[in-house]
PDB file of N, CA and C in Angstrom:
ATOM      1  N   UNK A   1      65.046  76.422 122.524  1.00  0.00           N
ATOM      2  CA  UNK A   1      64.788  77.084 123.801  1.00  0.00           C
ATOM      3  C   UNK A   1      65.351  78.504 123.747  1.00  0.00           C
ATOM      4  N   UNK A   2      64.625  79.873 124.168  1.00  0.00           N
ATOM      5  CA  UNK A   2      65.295  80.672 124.235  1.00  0.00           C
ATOM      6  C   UNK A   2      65.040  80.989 125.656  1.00  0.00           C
ATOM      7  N   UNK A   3      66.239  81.623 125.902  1.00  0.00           N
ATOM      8  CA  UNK A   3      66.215  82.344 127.024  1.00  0.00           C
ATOM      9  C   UNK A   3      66.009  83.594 128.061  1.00  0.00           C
ATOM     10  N   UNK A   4      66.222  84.285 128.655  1.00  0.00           N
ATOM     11  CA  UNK A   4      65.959  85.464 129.488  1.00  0.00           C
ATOM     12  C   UNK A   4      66.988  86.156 128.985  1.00  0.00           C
ATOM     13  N   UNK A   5      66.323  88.021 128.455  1.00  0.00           N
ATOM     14  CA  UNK A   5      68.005  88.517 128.320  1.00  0.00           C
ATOM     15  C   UNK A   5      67.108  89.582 129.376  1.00  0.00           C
ATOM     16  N   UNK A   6      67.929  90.422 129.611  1.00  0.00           N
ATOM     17  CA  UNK A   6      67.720  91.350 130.905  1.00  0.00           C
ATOM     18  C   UNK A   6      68.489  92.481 130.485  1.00  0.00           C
ATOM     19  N   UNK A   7      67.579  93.678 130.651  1.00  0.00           N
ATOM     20  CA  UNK A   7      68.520  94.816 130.335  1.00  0.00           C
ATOM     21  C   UNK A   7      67.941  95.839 131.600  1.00  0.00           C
ATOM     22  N   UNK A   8      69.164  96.883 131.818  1.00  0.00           N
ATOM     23  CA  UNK A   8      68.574  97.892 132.817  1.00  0.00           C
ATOM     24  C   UNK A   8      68.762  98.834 132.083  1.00  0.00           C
ATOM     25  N   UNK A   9      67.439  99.629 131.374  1.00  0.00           N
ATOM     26  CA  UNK A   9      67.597 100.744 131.144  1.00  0.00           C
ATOM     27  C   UNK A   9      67.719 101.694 131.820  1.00  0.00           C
ATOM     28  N   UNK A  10      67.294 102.120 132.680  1.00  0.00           N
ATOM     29  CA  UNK A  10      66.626 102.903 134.435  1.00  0.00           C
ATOM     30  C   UNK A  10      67.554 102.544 135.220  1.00  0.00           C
ATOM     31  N   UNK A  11      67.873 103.235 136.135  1.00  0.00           N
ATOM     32  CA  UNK A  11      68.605 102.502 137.634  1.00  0.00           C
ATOM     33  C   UNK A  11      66.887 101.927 138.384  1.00  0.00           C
ATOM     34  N   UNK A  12      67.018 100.801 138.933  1.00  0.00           N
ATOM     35  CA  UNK A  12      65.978 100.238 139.179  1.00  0.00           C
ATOM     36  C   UNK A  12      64.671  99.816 138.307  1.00  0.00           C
ATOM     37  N   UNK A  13      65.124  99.684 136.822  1.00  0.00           N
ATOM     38  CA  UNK A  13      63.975  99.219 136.374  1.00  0.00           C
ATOM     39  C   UNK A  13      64.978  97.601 135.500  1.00  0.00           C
ATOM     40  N   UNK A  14      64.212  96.949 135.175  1.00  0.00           N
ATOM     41  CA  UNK A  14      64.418  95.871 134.161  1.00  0.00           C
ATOM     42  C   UNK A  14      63.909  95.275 133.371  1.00  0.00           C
ATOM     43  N   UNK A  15      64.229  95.338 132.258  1.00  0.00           N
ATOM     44  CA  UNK A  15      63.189  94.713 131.016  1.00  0.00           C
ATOM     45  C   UNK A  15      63.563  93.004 130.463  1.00  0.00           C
ATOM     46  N   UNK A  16      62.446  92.449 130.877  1.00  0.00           N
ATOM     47  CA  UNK A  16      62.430  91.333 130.845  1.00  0.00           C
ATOM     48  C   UNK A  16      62.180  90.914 129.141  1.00  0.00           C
ATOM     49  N   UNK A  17      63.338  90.093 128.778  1.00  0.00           N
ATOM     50  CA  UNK A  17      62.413  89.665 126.932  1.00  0.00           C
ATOM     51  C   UNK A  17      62.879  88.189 126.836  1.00  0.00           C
ATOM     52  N   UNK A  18      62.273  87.819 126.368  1.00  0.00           N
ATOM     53  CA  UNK A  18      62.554  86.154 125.929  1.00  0.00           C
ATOM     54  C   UNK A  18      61.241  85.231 126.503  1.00  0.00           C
ATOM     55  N   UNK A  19      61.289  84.138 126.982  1.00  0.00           N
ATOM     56  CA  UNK A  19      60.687  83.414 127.154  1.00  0.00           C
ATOM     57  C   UNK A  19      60.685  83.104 128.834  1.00  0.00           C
ATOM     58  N   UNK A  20      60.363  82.897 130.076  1.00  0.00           N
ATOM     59  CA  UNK A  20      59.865  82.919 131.001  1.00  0.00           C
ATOM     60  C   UNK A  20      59.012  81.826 131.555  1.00  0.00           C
ATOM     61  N   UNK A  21      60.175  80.586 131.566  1.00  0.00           N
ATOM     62  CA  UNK A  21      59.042  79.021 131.932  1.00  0.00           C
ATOM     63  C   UNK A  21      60.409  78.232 132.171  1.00  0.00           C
ATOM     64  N   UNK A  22      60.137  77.063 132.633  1.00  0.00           N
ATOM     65  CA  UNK A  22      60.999  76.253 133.536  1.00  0.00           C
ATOM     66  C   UNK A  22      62.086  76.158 132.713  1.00  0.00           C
ATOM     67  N   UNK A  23      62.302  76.093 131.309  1.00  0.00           N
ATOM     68  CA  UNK A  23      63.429  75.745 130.440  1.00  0.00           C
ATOM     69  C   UNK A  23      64.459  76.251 131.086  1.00  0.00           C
ATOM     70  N   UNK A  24      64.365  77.703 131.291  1.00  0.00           N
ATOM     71  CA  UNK A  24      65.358  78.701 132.016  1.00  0.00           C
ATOM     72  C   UNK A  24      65.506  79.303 133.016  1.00  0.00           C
ATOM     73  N   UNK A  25      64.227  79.449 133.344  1.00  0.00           N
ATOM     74  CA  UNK A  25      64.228  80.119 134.377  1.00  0.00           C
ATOM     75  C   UNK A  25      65.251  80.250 136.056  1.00  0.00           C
ATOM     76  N   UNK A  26      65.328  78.561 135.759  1.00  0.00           N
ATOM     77  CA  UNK A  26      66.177  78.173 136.951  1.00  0.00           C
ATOM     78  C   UNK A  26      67.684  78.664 137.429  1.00  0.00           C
ATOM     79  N   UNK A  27      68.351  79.149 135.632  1.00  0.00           N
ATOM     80  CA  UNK A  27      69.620  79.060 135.151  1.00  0.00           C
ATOM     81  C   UNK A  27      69.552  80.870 135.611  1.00  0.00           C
ATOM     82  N   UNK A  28      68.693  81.373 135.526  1.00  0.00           N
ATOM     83  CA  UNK A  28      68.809  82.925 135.659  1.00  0.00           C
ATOM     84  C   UNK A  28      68.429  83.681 137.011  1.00  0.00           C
ATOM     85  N   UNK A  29      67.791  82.525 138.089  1.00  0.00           N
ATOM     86  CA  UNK A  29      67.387  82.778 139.846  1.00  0.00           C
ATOM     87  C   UNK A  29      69.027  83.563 140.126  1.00  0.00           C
ATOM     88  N   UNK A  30      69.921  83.210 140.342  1.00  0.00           N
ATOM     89  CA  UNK A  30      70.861  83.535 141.099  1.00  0.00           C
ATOM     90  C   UNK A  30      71.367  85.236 140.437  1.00  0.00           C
ATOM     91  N   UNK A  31      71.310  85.192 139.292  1.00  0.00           N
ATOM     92  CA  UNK A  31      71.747  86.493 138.804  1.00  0.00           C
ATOM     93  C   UNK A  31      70.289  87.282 139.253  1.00  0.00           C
ATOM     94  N   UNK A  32      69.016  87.348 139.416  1.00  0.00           N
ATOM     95  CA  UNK A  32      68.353  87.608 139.287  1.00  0.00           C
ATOM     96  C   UNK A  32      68.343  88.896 141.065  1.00  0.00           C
ATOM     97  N   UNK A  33      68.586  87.424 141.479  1.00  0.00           N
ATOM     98  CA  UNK A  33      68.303  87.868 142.717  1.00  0.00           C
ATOM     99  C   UNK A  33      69.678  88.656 143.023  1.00  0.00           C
ATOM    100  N   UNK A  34      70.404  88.449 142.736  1.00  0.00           N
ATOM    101  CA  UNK A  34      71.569  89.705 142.920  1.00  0.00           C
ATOM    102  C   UNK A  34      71.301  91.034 142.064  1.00  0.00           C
ATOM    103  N   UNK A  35      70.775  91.042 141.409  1.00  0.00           N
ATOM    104  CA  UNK A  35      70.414  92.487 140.475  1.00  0.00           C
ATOM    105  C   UNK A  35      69.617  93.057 141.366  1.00  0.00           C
ATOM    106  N   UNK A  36      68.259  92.395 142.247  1.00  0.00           N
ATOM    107  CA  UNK A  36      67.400  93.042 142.653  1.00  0.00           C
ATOM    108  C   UNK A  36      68.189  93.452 144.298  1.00  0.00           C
ATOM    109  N   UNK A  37      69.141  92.539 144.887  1.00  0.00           N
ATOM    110  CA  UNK A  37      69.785  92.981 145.844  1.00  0.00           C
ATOM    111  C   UNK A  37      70.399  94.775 145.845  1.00  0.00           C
ATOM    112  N   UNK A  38      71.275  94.510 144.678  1.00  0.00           N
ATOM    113  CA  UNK A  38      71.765  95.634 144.370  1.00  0.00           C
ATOM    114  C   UNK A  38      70.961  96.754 144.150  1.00  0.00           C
ATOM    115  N   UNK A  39      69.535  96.330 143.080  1.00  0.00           N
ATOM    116  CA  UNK A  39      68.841  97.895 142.881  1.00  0.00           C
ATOM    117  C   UNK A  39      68.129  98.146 144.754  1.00  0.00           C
ATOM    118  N   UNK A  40      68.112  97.139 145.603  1.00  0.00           N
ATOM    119  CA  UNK A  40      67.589  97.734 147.012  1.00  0.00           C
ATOM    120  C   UNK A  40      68.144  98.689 147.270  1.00  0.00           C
ATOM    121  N   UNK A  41      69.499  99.524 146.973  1.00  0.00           N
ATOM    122  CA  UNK A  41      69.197 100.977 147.516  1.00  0.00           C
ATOM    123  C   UNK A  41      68.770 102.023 146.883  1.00  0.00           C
ATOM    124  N   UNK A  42      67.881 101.799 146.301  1.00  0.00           N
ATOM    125  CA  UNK A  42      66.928 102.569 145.273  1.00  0.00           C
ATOM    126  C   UNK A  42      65.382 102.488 145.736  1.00  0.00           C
ATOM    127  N   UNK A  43      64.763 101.200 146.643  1.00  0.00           N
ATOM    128  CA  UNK A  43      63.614 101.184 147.539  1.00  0.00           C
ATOM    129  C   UNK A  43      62.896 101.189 146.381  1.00  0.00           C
ATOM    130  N   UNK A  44      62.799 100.809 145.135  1.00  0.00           N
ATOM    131  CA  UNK A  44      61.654 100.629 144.209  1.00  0.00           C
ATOM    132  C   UNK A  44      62.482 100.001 143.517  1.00  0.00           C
ATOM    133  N   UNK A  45      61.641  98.712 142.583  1.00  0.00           N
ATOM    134  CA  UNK A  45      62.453  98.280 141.270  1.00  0.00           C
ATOM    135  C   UNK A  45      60.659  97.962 140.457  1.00  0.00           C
ATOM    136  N   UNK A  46      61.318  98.164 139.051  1.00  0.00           N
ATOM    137  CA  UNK A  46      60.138  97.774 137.978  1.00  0.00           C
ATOM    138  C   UNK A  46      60.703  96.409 137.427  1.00  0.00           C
ATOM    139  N   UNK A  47      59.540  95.472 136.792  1.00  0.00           N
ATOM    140  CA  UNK A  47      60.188  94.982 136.070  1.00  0.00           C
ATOM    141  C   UNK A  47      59.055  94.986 135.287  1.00  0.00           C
ATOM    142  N   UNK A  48      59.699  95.009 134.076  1.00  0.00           N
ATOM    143  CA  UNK A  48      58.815  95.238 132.952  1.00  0.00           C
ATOM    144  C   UNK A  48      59.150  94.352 131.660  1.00  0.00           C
ATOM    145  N   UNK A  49      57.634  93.879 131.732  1.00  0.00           N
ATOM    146  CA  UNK A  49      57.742  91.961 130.596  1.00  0.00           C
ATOM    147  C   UNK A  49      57.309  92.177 129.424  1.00  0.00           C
ATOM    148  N   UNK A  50      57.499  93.923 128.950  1.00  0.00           N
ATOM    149  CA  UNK A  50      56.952  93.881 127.711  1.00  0.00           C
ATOM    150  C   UNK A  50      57.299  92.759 126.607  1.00  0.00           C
ATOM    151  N   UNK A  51      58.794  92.545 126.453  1.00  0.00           N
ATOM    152  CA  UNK A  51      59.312  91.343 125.857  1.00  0.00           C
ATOM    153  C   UNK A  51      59.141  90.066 126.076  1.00  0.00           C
ATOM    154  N   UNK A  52      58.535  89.508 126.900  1.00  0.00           N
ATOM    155  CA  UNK A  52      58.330  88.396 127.359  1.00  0.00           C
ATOM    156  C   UNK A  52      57.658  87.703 126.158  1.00  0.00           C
ATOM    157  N   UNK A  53      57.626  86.407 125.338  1.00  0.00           N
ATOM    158  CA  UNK A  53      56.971  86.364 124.470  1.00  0.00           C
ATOM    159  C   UNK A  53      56.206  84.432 124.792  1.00  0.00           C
ATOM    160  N   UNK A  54      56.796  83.989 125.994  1.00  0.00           N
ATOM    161  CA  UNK A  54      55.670  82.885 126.554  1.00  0.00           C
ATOM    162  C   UNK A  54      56.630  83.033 128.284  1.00  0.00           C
ATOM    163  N   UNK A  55      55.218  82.602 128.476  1.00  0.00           N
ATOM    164  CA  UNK A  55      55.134  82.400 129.891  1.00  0.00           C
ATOM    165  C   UNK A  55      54.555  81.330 130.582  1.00  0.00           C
ATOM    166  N   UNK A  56      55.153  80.211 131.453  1.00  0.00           N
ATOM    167  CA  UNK A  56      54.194  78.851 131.875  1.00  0.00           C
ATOM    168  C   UNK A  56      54.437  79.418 133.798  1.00  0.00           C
ATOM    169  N   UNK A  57      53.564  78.528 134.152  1.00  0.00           N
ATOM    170  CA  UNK A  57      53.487  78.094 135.877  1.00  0.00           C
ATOM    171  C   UNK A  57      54.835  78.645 136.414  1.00  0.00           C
ATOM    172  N   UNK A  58      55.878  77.914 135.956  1.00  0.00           N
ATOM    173  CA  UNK A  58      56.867  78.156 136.730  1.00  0.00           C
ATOM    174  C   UNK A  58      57.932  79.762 136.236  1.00  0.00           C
ATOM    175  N   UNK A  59      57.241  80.327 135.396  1.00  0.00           N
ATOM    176  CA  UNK A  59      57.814  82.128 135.318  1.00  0.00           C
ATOM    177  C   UNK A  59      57.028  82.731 136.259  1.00  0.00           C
ATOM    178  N   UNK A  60      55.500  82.021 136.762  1.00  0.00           N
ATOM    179  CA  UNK A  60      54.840  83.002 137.802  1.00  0.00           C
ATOM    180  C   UNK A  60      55.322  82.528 139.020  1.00  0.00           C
ATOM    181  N   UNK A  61      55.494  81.395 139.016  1.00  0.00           N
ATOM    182  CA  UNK A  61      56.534  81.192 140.314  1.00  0.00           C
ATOM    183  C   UNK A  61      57.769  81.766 140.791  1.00  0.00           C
ATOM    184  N   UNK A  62      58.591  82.083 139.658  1.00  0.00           N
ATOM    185  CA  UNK A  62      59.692  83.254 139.352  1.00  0.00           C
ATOM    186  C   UNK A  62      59.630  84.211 140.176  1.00  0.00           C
ATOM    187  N   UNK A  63      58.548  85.281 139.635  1.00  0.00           N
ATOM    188  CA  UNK A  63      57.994  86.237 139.760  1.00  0.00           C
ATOM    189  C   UNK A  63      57.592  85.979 141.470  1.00  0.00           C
ATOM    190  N   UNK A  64      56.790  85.433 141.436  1.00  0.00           N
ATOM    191  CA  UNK A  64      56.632  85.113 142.933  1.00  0.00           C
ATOM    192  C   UNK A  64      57.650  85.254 144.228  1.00  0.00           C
ATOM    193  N   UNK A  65      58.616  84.873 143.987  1.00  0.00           N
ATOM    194  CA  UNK A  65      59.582  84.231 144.586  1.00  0.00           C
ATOM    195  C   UNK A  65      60.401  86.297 144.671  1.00  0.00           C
ATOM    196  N   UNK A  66      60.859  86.376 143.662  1.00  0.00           N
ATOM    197  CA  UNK A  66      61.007  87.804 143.648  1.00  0.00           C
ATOM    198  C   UNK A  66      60.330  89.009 144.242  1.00  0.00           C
ATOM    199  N   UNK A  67      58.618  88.828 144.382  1.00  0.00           N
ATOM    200  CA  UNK A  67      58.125  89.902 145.090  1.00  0.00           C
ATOM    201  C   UNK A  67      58.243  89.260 146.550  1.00  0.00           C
ATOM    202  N   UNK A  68      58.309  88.205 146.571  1.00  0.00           N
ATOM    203  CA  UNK A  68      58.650  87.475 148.432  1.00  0.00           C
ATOM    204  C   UNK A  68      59.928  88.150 148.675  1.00  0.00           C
ATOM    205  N   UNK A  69      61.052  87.801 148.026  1.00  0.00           N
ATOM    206  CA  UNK A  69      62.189  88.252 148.460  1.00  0.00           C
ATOM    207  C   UNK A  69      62.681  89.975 148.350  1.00  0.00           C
ATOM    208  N   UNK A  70      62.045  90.235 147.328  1.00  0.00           N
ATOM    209  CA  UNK A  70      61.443  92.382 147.652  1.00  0.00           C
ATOM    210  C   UNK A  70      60.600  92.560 149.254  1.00  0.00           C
ATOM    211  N   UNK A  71      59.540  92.042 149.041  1.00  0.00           N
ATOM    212  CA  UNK A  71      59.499  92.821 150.482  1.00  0.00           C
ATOM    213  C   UNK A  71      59.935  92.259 151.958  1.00  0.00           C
ATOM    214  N   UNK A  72      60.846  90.995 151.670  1.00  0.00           N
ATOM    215  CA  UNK A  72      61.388  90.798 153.083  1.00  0.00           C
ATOM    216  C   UNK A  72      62.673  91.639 153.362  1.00  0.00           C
ATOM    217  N   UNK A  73      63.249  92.930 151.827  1.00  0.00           N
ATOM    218  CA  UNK A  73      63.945  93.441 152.086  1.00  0.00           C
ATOM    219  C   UNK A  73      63.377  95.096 152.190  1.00  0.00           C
ATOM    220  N   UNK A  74      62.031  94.849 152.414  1.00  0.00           N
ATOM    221  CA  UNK A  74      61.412  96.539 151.998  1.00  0.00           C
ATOM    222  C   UNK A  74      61.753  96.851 150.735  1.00  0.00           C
ATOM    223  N   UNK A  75      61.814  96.275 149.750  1.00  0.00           N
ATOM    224  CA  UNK A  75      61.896  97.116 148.527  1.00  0.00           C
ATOM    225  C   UNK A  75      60.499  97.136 147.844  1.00  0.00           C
ATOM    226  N   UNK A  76      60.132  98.237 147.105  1.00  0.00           N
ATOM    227  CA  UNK A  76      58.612  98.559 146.454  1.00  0.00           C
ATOM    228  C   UNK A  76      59.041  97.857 145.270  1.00  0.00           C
ATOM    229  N   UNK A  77      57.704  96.583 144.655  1.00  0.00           N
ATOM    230  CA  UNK A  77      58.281  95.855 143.376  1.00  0.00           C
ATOM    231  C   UNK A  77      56.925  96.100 142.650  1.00  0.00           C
ATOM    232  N   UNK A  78      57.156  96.458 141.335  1.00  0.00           N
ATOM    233  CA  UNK A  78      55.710  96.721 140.709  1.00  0.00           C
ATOM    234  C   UNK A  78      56.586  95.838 139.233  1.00  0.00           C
ATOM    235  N   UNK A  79      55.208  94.954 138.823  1.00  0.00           N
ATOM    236  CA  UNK A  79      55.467  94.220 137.191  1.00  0.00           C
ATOM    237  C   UNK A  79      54.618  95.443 136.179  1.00  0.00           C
ATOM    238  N   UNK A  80      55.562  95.496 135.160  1.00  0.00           N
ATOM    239  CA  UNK A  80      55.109  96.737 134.128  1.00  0.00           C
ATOM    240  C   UNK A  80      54.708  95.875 132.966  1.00  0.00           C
ATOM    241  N   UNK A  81      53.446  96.460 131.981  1.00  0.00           N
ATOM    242  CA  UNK A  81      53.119  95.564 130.986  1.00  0.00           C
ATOM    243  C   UNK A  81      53.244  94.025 130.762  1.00  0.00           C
ATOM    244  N   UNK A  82      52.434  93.673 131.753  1.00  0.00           N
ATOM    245  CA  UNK A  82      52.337  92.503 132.208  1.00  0.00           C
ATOM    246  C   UNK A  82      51.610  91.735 130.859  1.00  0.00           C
ATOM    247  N   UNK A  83      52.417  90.571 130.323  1.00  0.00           N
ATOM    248  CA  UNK A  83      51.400  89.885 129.330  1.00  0.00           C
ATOM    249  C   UNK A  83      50.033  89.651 129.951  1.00  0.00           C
ATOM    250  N   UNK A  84      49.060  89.228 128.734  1.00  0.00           N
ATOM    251  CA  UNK A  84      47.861  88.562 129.399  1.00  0.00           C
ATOM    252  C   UNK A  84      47.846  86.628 129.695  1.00  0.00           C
ATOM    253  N   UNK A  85      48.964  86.158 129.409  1.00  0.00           N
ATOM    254  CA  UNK A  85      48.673  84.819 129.754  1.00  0.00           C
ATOM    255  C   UNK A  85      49.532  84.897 130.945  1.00  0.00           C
ATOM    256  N   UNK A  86      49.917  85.877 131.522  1.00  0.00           N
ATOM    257  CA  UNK A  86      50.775  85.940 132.645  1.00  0.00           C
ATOM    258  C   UNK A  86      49.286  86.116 133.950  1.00  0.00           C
ATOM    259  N   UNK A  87      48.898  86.698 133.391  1.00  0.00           N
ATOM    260  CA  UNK A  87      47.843  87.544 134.116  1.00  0.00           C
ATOM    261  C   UNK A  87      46.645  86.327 134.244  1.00  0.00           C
ATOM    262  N   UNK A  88      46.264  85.455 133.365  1.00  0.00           N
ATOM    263  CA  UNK A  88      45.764  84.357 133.110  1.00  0.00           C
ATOM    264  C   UNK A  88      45.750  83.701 134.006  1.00  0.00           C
ATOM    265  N   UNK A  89      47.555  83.003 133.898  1.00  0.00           N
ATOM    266  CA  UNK A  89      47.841  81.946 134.836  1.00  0.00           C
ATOM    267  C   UNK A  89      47.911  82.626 136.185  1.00  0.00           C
ATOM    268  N   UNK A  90      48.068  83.682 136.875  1.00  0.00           N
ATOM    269  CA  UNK A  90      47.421  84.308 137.488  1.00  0.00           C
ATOM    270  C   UNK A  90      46.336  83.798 138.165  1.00  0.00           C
ATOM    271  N   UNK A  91      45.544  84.291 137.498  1.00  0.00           N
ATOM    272  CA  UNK A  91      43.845  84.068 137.847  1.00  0.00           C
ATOM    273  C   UNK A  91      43.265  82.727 138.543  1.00  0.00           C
ATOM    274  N   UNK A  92      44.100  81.970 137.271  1.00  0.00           N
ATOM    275  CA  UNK A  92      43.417  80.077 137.133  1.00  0.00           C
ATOM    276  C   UNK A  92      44.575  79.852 138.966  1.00  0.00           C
ATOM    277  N   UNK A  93      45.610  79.981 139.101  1.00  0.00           N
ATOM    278  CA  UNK A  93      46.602  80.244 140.355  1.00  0.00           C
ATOM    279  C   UNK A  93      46.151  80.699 141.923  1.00  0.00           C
ATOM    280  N   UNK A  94      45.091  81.500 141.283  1.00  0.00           N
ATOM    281  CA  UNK A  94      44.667  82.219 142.896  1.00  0.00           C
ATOM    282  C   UNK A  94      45.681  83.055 143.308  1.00  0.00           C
ATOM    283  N   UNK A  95      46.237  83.677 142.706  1.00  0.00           N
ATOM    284  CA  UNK A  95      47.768  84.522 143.250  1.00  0.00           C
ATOM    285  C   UNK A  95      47.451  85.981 142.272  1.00  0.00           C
ATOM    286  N   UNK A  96      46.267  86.402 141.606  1.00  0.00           N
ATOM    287  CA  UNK A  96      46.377  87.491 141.007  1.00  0.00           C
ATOM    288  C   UNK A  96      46.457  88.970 141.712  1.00  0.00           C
ATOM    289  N   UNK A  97      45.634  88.493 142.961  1.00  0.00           N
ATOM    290  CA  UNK A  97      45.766  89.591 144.099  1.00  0.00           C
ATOM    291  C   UNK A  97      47.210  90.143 144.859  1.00  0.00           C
ATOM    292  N   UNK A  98      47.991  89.036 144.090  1.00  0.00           N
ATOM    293  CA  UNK A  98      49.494  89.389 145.134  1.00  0.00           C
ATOM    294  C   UNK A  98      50.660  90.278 143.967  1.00  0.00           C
ATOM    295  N   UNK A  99      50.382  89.839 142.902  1.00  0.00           N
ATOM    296  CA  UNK A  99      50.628  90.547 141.802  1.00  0.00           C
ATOM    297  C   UNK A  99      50.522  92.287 141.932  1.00  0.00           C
ATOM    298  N   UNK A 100      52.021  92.255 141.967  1.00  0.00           N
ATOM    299  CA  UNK A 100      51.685  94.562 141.882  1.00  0.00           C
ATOM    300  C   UNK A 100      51.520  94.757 140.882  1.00  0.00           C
ATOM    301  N   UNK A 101      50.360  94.656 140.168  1.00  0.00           N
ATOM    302  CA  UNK A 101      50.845  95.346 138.653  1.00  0.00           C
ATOM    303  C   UNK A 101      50.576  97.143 138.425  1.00  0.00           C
ATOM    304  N   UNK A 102      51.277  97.300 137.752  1.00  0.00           N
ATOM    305  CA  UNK A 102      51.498  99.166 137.361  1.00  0.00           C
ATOM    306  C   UNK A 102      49.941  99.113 136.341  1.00  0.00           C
TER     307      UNK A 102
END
């Protein structure tokens, strides 16, 4: 199993690499959502999955859950280099329209 590493290059951006599906995902919600707390006084955050190297149901649920909790705080959330099986499960989901992608 690998996991999520997270780096902020940017003030308000984050680069997502590892893997992105229920194995972990669960273990990394709480840090997650405090990073994006914190970049809120910045009113934009990226996150960007160039590294991402699999993605199942429950990383778009992730993701989900993150642009819900961005704009119940007004923050602008855009996903950067979005894989295509992200974008996929997406589609097959009915949720591709809610997706910000850059």
């Amino acid at each position: 199993m690998q996991t999520i590493n997270v780096s902020s290059p940017n003030k308000g951006t984050f680069l997502l690499s590892g893997e992105l599906n229920r194995s972990n995902v669960n273990s990394n919600w709480p840090s997650s959502v405090a990073d994006i707390k914190q970049a809120a006084s910045q009113q934009s955050v990226v996150l960007d999955l160039k590294g991402i190297t699999k993605v199942d149901t429950t990383g778009l649920a992730w993701l989900m859950n993150i642009l819900r909790d961005c704009r119940s705080q007004n923050i602008q959330f855009t996903l950067d280099n979005v894989p295509e099986t992200l974008i996929n499960l997406a589609k097959i989901s009915d949720v591709e329209g809610f997706l910000p992608l850059q």
